[in-house]
PDB file of N, CA and C in Angstrom:
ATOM      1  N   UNK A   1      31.775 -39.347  47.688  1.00  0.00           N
ATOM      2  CA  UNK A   1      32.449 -39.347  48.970  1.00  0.00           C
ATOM      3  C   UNK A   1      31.439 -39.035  50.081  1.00  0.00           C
ATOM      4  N   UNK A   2      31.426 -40.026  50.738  1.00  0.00           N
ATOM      5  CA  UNK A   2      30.748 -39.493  52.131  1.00  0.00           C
ATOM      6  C   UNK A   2      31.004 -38.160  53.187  1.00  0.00           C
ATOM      7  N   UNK A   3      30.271 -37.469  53.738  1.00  0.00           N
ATOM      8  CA  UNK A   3      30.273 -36.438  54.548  1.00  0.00           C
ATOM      9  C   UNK A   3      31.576 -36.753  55.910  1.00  0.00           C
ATOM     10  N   UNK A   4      31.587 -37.981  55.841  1.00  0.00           N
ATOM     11  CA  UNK A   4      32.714 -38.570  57.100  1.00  0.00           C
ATOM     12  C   UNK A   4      33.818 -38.019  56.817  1.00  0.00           C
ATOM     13  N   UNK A   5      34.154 -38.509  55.412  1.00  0.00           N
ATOM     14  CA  UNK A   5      35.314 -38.299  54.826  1.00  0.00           C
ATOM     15  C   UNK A   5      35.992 -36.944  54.799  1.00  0.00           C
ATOM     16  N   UNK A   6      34.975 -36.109  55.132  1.00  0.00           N
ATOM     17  CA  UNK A   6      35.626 -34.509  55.222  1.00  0.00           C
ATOM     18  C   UNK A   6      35.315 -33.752  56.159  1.00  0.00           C
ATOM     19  N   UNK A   7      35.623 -34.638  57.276  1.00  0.00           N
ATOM     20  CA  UNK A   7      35.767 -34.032  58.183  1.00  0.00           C
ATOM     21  C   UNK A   7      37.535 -33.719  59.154  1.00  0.00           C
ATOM     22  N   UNK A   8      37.570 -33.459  59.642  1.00  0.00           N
ATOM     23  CA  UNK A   8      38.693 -33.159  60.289  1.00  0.00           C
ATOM     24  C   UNK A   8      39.010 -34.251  61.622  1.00  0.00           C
ATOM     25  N   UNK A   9      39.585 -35.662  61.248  1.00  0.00           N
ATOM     26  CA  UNK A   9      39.432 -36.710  62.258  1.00  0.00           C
ATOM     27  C   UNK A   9      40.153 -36.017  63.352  1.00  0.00           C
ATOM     28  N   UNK A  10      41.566 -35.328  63.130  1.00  0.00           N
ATOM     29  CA  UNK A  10      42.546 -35.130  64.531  1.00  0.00           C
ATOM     30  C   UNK A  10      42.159 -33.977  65.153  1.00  0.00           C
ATOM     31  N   UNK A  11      41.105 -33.216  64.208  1.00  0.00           N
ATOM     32  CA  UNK A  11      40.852 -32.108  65.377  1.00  0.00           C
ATOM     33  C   UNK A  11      39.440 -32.660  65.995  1.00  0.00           C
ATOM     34  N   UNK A  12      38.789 -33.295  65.702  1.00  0.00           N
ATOM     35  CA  UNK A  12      37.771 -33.695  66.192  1.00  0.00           C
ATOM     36  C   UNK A  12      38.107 -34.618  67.810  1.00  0.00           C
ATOM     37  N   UNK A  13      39.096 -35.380  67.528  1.00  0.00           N
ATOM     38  CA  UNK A  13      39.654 -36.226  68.729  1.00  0.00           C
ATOM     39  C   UNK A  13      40.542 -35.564  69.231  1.00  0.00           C
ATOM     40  N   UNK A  14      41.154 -34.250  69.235  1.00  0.00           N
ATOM     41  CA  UNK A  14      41.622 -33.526  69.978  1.00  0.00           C
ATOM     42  C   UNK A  14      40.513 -32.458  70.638  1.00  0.00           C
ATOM     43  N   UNK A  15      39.254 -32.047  70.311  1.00  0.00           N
ATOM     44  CA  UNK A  15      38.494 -31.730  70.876  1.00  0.00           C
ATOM     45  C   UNK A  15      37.500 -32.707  71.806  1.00  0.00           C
ATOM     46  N   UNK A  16      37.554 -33.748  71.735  1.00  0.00           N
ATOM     47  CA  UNK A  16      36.934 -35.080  72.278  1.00  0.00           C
ATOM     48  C   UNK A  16      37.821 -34.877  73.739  1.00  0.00           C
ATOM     49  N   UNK A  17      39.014 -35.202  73.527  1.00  0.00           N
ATOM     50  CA  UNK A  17      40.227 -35.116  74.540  1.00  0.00           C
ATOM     51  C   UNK A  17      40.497 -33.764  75.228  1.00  0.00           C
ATOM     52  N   UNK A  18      39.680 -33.002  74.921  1.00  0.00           N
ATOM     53  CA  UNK A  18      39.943 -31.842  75.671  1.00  0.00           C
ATOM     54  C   UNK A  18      38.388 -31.593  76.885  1.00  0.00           C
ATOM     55  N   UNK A  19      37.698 -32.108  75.900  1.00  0.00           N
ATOM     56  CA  UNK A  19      36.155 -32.040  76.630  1.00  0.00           C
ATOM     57  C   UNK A  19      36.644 -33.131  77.665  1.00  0.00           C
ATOM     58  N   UNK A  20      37.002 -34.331  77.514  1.00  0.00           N
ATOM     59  CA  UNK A  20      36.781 -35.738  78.614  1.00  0.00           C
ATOM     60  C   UNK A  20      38.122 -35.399  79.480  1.00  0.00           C
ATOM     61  N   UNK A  21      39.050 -34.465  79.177  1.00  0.00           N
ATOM     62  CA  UNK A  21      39.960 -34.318  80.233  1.00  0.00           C
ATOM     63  C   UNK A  21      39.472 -33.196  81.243  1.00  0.00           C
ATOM     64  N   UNK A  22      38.409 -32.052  81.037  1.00  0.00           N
ATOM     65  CA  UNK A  22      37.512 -31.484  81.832  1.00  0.00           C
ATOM     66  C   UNK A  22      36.635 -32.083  82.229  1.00  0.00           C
ATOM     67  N   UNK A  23      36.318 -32.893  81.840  1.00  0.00           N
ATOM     68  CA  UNK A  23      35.301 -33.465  82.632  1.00  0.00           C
ATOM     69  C   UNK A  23      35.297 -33.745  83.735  1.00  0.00           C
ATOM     70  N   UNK A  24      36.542 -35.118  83.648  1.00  0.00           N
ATOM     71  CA  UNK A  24      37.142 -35.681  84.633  1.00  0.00           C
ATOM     72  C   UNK A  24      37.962 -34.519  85.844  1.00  0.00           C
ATOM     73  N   UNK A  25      38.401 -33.141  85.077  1.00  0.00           N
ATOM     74  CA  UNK A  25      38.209 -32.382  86.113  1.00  0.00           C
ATOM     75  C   UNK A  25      37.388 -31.687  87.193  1.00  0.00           C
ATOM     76  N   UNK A  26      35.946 -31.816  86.551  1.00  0.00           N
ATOM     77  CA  UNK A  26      34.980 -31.361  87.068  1.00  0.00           C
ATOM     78  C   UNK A  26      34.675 -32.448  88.119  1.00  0.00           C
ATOM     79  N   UNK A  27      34.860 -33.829  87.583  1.00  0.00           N
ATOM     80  CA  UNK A  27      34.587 -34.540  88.491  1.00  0.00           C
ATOM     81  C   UNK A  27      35.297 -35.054  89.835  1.00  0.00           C
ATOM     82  N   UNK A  28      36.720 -34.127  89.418  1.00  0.00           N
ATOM     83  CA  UNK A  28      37.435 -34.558  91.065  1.00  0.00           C
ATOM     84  C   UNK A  28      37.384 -33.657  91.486  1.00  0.00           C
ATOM     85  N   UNK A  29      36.766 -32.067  90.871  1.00  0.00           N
ATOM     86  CA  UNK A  29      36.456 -30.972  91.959  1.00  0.00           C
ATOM     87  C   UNK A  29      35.521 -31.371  92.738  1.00  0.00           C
ATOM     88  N   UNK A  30      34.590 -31.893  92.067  1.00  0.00           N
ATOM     89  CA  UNK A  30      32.776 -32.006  92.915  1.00  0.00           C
ATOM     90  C   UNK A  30      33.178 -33.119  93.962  1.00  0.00           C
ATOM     91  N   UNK A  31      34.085 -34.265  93.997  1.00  0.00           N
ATOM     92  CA  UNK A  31      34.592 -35.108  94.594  1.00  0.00           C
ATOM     93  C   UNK A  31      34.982 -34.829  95.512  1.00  0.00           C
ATOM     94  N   UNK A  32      36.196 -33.619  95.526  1.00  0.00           N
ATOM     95  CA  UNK A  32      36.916 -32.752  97.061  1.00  0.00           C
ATOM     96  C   UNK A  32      36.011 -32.107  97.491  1.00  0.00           C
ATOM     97  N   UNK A  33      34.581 -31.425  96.556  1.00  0.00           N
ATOM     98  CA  UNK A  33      34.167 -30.514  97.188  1.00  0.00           C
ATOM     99  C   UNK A  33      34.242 -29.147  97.328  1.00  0.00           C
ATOM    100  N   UNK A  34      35.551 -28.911  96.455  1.00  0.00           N
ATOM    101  CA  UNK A  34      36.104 -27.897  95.767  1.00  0.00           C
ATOM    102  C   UNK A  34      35.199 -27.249  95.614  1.00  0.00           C
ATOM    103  N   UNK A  35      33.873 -26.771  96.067  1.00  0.00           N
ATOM    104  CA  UNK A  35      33.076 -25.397  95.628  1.00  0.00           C
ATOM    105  C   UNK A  35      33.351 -24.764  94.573  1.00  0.00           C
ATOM    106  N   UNK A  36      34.185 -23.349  94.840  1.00  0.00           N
ATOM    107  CA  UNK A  36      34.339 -22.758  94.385  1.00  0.00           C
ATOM    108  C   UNK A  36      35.196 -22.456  92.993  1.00  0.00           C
ATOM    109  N   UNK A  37      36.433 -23.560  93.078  1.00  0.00           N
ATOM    110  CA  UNK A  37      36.475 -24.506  91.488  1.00  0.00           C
ATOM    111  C   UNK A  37      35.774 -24.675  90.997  1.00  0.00           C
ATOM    112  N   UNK A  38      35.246 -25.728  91.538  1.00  0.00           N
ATOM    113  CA  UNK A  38      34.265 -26.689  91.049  1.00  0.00           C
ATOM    114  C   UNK A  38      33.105 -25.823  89.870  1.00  0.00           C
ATOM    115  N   UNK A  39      32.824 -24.909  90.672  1.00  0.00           N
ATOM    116  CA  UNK A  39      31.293 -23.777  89.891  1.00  0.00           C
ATOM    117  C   UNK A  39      32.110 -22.786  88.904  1.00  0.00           C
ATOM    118  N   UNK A  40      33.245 -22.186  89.197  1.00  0.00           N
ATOM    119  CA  UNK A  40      34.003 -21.538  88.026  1.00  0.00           C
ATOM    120  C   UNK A  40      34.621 -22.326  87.003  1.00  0.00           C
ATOM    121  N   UNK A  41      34.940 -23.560  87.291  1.00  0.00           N
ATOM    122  CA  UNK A  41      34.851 -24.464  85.943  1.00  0.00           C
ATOM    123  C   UNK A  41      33.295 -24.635  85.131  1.00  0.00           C
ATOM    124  N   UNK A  42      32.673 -25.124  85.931  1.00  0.00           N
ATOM    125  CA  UNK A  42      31.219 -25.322  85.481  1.00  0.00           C
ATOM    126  C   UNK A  42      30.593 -24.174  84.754  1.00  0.00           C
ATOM    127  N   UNK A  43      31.185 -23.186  84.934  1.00  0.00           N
ATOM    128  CA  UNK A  43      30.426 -22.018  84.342  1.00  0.00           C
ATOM    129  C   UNK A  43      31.191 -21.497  82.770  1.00  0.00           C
ATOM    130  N   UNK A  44      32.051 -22.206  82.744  1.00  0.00           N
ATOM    131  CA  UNK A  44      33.101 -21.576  81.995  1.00  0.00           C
ATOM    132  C   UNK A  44      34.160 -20.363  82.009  1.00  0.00           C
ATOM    133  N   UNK A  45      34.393 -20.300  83.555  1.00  0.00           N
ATOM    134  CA  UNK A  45      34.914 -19.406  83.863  1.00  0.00           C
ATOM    135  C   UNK A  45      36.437 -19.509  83.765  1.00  0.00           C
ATOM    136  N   UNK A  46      37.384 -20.299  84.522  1.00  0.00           N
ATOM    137  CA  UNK A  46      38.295 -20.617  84.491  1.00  0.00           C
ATOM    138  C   UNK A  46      39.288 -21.258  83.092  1.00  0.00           C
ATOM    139  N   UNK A  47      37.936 -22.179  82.212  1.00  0.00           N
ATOM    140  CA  UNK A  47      38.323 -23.035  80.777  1.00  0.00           C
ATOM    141  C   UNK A  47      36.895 -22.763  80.287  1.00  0.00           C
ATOM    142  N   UNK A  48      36.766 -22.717  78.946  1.00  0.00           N
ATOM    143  CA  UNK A  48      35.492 -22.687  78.504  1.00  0.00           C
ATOM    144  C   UNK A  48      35.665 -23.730  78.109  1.00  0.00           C
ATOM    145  N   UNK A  49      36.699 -24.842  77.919  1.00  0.00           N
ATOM    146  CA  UNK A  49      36.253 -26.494  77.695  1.00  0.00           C
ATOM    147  C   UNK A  49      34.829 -26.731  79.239  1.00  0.00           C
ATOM    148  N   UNK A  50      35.167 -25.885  80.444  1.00  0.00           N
ATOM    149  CA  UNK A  50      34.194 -26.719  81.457  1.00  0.00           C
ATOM    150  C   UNK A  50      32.453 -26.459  81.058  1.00  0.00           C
ATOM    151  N   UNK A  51      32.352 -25.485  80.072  1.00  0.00           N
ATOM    152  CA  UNK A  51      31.229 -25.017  79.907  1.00  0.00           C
ATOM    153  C   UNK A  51      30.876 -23.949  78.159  1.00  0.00           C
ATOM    154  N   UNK A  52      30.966 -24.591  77.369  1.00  0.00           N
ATOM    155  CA  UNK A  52      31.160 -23.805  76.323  1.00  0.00           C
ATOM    156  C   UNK A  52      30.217 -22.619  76.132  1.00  0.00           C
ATOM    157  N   UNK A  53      28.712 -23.004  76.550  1.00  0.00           N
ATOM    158  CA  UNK A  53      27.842 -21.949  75.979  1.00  0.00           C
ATOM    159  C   UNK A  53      28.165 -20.980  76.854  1.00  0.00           C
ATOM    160  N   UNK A  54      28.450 -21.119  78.311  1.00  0.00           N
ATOM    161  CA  UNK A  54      28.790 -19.844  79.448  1.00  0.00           C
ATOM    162  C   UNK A  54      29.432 -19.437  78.633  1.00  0.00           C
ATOM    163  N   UNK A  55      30.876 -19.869  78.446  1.00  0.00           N
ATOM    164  CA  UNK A  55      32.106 -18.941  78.293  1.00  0.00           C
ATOM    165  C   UNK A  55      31.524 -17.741  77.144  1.00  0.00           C
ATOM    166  N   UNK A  56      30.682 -18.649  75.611  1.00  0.00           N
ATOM    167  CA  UNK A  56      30.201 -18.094  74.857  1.00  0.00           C
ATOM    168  C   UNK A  56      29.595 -16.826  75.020  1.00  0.00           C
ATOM    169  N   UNK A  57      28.933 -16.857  75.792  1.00  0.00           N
ATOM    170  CA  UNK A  57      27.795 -16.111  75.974  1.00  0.00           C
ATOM    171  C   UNK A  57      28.085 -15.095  77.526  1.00  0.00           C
ATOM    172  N   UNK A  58      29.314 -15.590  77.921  1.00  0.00           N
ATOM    173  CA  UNK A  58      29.530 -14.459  79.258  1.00  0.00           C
ATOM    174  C   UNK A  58      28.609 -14.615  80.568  1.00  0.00           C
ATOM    175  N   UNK A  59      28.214 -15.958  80.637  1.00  0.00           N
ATOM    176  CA  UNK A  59      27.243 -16.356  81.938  1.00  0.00           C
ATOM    177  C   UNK A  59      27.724 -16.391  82.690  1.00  0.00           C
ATOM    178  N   UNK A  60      28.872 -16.959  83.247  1.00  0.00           N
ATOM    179  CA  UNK A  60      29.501 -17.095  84.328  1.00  0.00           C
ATOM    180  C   UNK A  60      29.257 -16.215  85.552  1.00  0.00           C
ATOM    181  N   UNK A  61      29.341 -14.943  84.838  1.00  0.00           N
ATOM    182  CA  UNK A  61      29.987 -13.636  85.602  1.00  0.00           C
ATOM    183  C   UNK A  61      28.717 -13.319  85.719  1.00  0.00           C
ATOM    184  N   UNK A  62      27.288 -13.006  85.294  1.00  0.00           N
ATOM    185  CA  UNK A  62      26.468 -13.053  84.989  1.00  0.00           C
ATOM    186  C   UNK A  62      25.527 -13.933  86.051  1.00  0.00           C
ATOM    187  N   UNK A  63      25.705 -15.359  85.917  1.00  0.00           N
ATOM    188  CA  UNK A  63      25.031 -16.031  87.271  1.00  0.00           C
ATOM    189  C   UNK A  63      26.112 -15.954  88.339  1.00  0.00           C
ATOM    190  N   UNK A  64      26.975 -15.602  88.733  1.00  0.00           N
ATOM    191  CA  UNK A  64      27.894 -15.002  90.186  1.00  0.00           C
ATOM    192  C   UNK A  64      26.969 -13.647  90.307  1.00  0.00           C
ATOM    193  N   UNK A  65      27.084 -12.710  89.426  1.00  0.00           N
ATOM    194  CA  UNK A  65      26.760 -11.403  90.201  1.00  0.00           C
ATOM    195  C   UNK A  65      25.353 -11.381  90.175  1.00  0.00           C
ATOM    196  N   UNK A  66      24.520 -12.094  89.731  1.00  0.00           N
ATOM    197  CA  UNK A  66      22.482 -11.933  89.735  1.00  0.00           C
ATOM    198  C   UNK A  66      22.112 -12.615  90.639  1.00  0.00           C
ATOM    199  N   UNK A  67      22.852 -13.484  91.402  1.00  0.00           N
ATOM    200  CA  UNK A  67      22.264 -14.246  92.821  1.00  0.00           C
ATOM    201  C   UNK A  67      22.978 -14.305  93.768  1.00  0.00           C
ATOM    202  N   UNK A  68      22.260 -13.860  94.898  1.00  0.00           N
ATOM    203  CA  UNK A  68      22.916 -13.926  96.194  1.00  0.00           C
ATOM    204  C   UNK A  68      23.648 -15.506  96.458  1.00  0.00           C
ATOM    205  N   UNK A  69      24.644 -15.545  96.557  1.00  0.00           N
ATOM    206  CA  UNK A  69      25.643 -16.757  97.403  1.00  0.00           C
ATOM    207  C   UNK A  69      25.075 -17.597  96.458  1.00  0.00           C
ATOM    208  N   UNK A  70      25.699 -18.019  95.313  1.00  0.00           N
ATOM    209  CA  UNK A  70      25.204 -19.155  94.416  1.00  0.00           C
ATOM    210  C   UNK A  70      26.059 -20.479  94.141  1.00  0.00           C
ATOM    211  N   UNK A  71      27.393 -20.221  94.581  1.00  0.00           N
ATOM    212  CA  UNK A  71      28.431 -21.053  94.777  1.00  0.00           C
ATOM    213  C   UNK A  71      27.784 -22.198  95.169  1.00  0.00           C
ATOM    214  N   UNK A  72      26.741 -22.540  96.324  1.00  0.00           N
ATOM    215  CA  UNK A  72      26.873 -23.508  96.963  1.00  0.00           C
ATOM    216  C   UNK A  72      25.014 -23.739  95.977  1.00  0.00           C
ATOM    217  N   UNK A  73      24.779 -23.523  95.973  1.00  0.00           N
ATOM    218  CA  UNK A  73      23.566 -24.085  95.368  1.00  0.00           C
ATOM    219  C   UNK A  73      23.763 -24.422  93.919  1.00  0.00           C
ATOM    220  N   UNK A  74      24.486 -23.881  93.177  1.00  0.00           N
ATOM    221  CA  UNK A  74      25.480 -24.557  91.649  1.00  0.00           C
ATOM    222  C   UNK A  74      25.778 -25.658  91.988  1.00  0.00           C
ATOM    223  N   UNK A  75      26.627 -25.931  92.919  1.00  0.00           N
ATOM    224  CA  UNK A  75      27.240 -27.152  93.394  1.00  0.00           C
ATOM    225  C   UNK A  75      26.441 -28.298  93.850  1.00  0.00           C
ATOM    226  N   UNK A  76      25.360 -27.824  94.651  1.00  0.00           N
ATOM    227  CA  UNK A  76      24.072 -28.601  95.129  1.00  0.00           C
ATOM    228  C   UNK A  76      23.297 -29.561  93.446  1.00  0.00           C
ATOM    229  N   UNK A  77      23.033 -28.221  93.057  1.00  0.00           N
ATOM    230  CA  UNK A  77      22.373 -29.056  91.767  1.00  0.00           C
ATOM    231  C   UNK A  77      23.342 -29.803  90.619  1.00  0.00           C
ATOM    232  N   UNK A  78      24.643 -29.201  90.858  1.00  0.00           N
ATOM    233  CA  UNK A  78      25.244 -30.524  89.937  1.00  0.00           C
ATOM    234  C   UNK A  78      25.213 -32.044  91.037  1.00  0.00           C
ATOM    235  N   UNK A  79      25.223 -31.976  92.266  1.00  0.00           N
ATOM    236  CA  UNK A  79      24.856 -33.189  92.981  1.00  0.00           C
ATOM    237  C   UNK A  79      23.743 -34.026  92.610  1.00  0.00           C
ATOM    238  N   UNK A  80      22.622 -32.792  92.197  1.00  0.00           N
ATOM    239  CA  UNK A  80      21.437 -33.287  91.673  1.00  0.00           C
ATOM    240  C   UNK A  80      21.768 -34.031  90.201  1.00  0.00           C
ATOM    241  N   UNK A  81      22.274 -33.438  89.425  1.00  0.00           N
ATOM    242  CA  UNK A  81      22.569 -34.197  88.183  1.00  0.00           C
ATOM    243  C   UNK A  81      23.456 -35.396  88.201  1.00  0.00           C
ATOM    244  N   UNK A  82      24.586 -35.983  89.285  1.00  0.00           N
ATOM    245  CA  UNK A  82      25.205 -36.750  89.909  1.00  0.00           C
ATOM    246  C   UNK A  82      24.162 -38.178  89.674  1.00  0.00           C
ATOM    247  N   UNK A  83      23.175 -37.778  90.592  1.00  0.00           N
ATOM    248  CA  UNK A  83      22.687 -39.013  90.590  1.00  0.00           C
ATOM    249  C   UNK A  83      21.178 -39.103  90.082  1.00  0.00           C
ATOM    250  N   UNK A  84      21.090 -38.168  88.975  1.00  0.00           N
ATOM    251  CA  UNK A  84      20.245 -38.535  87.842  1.00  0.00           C
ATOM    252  C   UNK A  84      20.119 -39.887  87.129  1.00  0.00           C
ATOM    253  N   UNK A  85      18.862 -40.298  86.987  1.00  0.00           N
ATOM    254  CA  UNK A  85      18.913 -41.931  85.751  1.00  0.00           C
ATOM    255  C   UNK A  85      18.425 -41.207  84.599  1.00  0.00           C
ATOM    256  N   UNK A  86      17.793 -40.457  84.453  1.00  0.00           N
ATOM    257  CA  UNK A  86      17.066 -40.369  83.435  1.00  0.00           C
ATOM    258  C   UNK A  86      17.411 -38.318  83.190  1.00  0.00           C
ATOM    259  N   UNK A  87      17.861 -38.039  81.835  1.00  0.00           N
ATOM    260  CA  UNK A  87      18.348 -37.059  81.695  1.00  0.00           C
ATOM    261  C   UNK A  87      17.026 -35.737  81.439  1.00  0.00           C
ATOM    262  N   UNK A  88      16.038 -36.256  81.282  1.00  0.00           N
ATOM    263  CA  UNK A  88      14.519 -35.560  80.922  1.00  0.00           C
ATOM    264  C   UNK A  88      14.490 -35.141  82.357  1.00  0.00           C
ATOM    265  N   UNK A  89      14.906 -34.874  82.959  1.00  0.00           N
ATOM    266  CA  UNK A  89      14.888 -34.369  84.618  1.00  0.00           C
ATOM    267  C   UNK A  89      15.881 -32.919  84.934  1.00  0.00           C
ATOM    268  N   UNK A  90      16.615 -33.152  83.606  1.00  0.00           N
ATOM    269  CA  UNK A  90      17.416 -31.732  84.021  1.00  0.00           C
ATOM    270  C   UNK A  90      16.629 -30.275  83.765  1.00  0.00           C
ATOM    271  N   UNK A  91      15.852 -30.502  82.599  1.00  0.00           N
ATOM    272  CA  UNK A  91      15.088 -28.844  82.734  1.00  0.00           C
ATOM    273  C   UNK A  91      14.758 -28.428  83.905  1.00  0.00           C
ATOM    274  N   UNK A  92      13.741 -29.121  84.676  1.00  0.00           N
ATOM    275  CA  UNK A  92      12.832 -29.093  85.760  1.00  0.00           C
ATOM    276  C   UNK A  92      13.584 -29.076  86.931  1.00  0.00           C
ATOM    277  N   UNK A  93      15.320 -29.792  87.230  1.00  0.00           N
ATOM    278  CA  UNK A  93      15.524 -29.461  88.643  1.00  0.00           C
ATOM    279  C   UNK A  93      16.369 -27.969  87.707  1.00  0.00           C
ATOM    280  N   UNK A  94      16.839 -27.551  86.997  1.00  0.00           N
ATOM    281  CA  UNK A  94      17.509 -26.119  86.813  1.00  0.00           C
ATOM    282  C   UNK A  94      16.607 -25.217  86.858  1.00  0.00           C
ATOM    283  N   UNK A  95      15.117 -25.184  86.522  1.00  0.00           N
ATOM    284  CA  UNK A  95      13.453 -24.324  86.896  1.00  0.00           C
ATOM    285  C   UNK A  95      14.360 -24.233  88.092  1.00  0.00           C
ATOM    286  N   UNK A  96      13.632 -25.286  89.084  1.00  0.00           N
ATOM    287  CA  UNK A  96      13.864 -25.219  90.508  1.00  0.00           C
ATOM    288  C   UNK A  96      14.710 -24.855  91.547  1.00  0.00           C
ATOM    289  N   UNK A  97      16.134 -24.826  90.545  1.00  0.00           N
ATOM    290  CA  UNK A  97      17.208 -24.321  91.213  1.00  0.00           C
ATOM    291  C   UNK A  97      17.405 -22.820  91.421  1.00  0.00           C
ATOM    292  N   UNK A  98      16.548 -22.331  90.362  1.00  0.00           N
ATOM    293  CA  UNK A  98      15.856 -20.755  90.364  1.00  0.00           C
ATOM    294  C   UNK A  98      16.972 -19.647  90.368  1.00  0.00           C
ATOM    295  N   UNK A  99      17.955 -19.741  89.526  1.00  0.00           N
ATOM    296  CA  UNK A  99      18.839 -19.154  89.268  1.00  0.00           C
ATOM    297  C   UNK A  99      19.016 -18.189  88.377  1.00  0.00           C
ATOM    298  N   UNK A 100      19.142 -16.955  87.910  1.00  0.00           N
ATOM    299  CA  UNK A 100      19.311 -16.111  87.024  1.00  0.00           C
ATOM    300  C   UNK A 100      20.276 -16.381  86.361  1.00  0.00           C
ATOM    301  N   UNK A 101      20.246 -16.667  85.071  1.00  0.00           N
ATOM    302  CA  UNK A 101      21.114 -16.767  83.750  1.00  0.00           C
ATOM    303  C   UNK A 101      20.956 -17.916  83.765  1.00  0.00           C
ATOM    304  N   UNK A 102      20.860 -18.903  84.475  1.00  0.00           N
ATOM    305  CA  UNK A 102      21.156 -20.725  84.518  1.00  0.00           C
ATOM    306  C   UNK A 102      19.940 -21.317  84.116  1.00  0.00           C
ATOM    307  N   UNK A 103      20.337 -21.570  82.294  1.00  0.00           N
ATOM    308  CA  UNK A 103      19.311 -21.923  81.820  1.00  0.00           C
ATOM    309  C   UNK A 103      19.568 -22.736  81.055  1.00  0.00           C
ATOM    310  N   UNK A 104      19.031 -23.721  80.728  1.00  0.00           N
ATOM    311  CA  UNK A 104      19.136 -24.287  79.079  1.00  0.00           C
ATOM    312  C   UNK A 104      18.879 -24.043  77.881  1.00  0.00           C
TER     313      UNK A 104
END
């Protein structure tokens, strides 16, 4: 029997469907502009579907309270990832975004 075969198909596509229905939330926050949504989803604050390793690991709360006013520069650099081509670019603008806890 193949390794396929034992896996768990309906929880797997119910976790598929839970990730792509956050997503698409994330993406009509960043759309309105929603700030402050927008970065407490992203962090895993609100759903840890928006961010699993935050929620994991308690970052959220963590990059809010280690940087002055970070709301809007979270938001800035997911703009930056917006209109990324090439994904080898995300280490280097999150360096740059120079954020405490916001790491890969």
């Amino acid at each position: 029997m193949s390794i396929f075969g034992e896996l768990d198909w309906p929880q797997i596509k119910s976790h598929y469907d839970q990730r792509s229905k956050e997503s698409k939330n994330l993406r009509n926050l960043f759309e309105a502009k929603n700030v402050s949504e927008f970065v407490l989803l992203a962090l895993g604050m609100t759903s840890p579907t928006g961010n699993y390793s935050a929620a994991e690991h308690g970052l959220g709360p963590k990059v809010l309270e280690s940087n002055p006013s970070p709301q809007r520069p979270i938001f800035n650099l997911a703009g930056r990832f917006v209109r990324l081509k090439d994904a080898s670019a995300v280490p280097e603008l999150i360096r740059k975004a120079n954020l405490q806890y916001l790491r890969i």
